[in-house]
C-alpha atoms as a PDB file:
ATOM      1  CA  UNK A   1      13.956  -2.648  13.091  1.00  0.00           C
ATOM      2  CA  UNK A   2      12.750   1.036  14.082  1.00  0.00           C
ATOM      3  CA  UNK A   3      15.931   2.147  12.129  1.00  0.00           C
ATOM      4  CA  UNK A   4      14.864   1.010   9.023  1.00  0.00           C
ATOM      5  CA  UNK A   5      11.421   3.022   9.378  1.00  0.00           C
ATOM      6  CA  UNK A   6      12.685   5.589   7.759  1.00  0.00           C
ATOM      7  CA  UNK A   7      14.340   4.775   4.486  1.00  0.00           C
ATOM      8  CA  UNK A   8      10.916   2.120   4.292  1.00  0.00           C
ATOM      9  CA  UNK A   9       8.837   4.796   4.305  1.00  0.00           C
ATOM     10  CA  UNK A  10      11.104   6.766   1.557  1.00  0.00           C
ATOM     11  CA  UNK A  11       9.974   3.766  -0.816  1.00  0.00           C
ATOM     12  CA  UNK A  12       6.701   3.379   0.464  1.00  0.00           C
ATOM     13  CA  UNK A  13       6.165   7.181  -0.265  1.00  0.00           C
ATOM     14  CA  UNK A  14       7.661   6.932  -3.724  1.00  0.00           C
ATOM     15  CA  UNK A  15       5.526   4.172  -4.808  1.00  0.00           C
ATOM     16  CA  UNK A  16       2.663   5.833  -3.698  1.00  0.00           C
ATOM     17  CA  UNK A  17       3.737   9.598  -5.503  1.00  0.00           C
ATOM     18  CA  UNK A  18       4.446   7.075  -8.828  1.00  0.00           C
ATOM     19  CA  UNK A  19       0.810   5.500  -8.218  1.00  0.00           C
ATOM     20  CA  UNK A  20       1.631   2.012  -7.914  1.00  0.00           C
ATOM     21  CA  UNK A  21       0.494   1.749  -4.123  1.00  0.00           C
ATOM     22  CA  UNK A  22      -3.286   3.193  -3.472  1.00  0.00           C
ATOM     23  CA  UNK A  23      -3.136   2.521   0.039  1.00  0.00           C
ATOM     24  CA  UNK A  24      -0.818   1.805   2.802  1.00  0.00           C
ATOM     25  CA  UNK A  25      -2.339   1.217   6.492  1.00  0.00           C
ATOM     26  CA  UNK A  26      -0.209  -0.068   9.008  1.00  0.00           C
ATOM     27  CA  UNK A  27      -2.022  -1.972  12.322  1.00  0.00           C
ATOM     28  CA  UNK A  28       0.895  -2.022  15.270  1.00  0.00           C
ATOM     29  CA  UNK A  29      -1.383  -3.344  17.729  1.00  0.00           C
ATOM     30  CA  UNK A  30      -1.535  -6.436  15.327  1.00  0.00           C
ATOM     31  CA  UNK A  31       2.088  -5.710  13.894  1.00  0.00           C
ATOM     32  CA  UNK A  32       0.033  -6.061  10.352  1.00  0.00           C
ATOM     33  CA  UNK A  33       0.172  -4.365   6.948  1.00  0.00           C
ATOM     34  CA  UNK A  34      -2.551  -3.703   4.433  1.00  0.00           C
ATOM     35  CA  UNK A  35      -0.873  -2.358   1.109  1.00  0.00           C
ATOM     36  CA  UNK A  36      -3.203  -1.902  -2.501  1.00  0.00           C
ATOM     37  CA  UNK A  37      -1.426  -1.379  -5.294  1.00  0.00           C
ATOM     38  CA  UNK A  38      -1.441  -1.543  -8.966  1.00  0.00           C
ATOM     39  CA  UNK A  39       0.371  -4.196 -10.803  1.00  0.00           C
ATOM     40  CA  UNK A  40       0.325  -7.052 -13.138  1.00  0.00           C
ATOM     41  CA  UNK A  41       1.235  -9.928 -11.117  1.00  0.00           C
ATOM     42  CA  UNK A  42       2.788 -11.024  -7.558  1.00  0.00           C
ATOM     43  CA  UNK A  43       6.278 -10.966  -9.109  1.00  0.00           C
ATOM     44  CA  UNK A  44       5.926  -7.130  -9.666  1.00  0.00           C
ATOM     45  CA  UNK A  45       4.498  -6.874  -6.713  1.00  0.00           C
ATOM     46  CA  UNK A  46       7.498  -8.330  -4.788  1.00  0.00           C
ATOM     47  CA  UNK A  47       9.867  -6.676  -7.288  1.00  0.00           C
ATOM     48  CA  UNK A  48       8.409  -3.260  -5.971  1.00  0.00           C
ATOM     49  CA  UNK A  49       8.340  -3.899  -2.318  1.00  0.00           C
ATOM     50  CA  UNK A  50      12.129  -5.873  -2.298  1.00  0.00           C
ATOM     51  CA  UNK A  51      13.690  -2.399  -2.070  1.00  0.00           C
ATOM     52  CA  UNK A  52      12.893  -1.778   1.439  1.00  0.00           C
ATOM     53  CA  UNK A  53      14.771  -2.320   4.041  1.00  0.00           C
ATOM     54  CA  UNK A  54      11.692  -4.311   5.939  1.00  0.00           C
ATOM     55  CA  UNK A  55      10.793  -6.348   2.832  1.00  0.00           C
ATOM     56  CA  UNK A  56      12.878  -9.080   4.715  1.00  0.00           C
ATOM     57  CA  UNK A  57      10.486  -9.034   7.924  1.00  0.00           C
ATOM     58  CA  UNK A  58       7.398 -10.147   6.166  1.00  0.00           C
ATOM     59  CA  UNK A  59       5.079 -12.567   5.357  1.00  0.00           C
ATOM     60  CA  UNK A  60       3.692 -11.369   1.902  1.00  0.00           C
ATOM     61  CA  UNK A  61       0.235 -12.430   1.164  1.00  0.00           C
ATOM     62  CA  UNK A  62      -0.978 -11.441  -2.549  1.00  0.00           C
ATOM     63  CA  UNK A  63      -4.910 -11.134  -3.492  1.00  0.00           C
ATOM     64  CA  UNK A  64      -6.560 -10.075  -6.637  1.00  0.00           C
ATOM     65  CA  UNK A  65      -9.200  -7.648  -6.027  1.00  0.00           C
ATOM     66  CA  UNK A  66     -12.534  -7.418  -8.082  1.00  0.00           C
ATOM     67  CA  UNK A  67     -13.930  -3.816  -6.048  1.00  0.00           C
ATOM     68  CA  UNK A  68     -12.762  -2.129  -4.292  1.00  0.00           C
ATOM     69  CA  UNK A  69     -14.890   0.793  -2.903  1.00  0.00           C
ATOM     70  CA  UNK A  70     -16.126   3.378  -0.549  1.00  0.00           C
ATOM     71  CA  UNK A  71     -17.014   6.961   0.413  1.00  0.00           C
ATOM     72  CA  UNK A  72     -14.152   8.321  -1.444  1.00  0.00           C
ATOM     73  CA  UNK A  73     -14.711   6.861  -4.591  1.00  0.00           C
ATOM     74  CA  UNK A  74     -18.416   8.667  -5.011  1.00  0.00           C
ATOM     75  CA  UNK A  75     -19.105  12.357  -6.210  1.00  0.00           C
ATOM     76  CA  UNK A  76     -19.903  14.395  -3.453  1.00  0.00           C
ATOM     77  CA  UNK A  77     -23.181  15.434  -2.600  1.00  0.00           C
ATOM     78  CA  UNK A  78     -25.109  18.195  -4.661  1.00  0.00           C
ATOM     79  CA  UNK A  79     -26.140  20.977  -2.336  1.00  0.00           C
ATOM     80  CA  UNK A  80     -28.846  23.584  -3.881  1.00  0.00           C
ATOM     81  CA  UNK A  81     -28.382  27.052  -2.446  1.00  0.00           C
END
């Protein structure tokens, strides 16, 4: 499966330079991916990921998200000189 790593992450990093995936975390302990992306439905979704090579290997679970937030979402702090 290693072999495939590469051309995955070819996709992977296309998808996330054409702003359809926000995030992409990968948990090997767990053997576990966390993907957020931007689409219209879980067809899309799938019709993005089929492409790679590992798309075969998983067990695709789809959620809608109401927020999603966090540290890098806020305006940094103002600092007065």
């Amino acid at each position: 499966m290693m072999q495939h790593v590469p051309e995955h992450r070819e996709i992977i990093n296309s998808l996330i330079d054409d702003q359809v995936i926000d995030h992409y975390v990968v948990s090997m302990e767990i053997q576990t991916a966390w993907i957020t992306m931007n689409a219209k439905n879980k067809r899309e979704i799938k019709t993005y990921l089929s492409p790679s090579p590992l798309f075969k290997y998983w067990k695709i679970e789809v959620h809608e998200l109401m927020v999603w937030d966090g540290q890098n979402y806020r305006l940094p702090a103002v600092q007065l000189n």
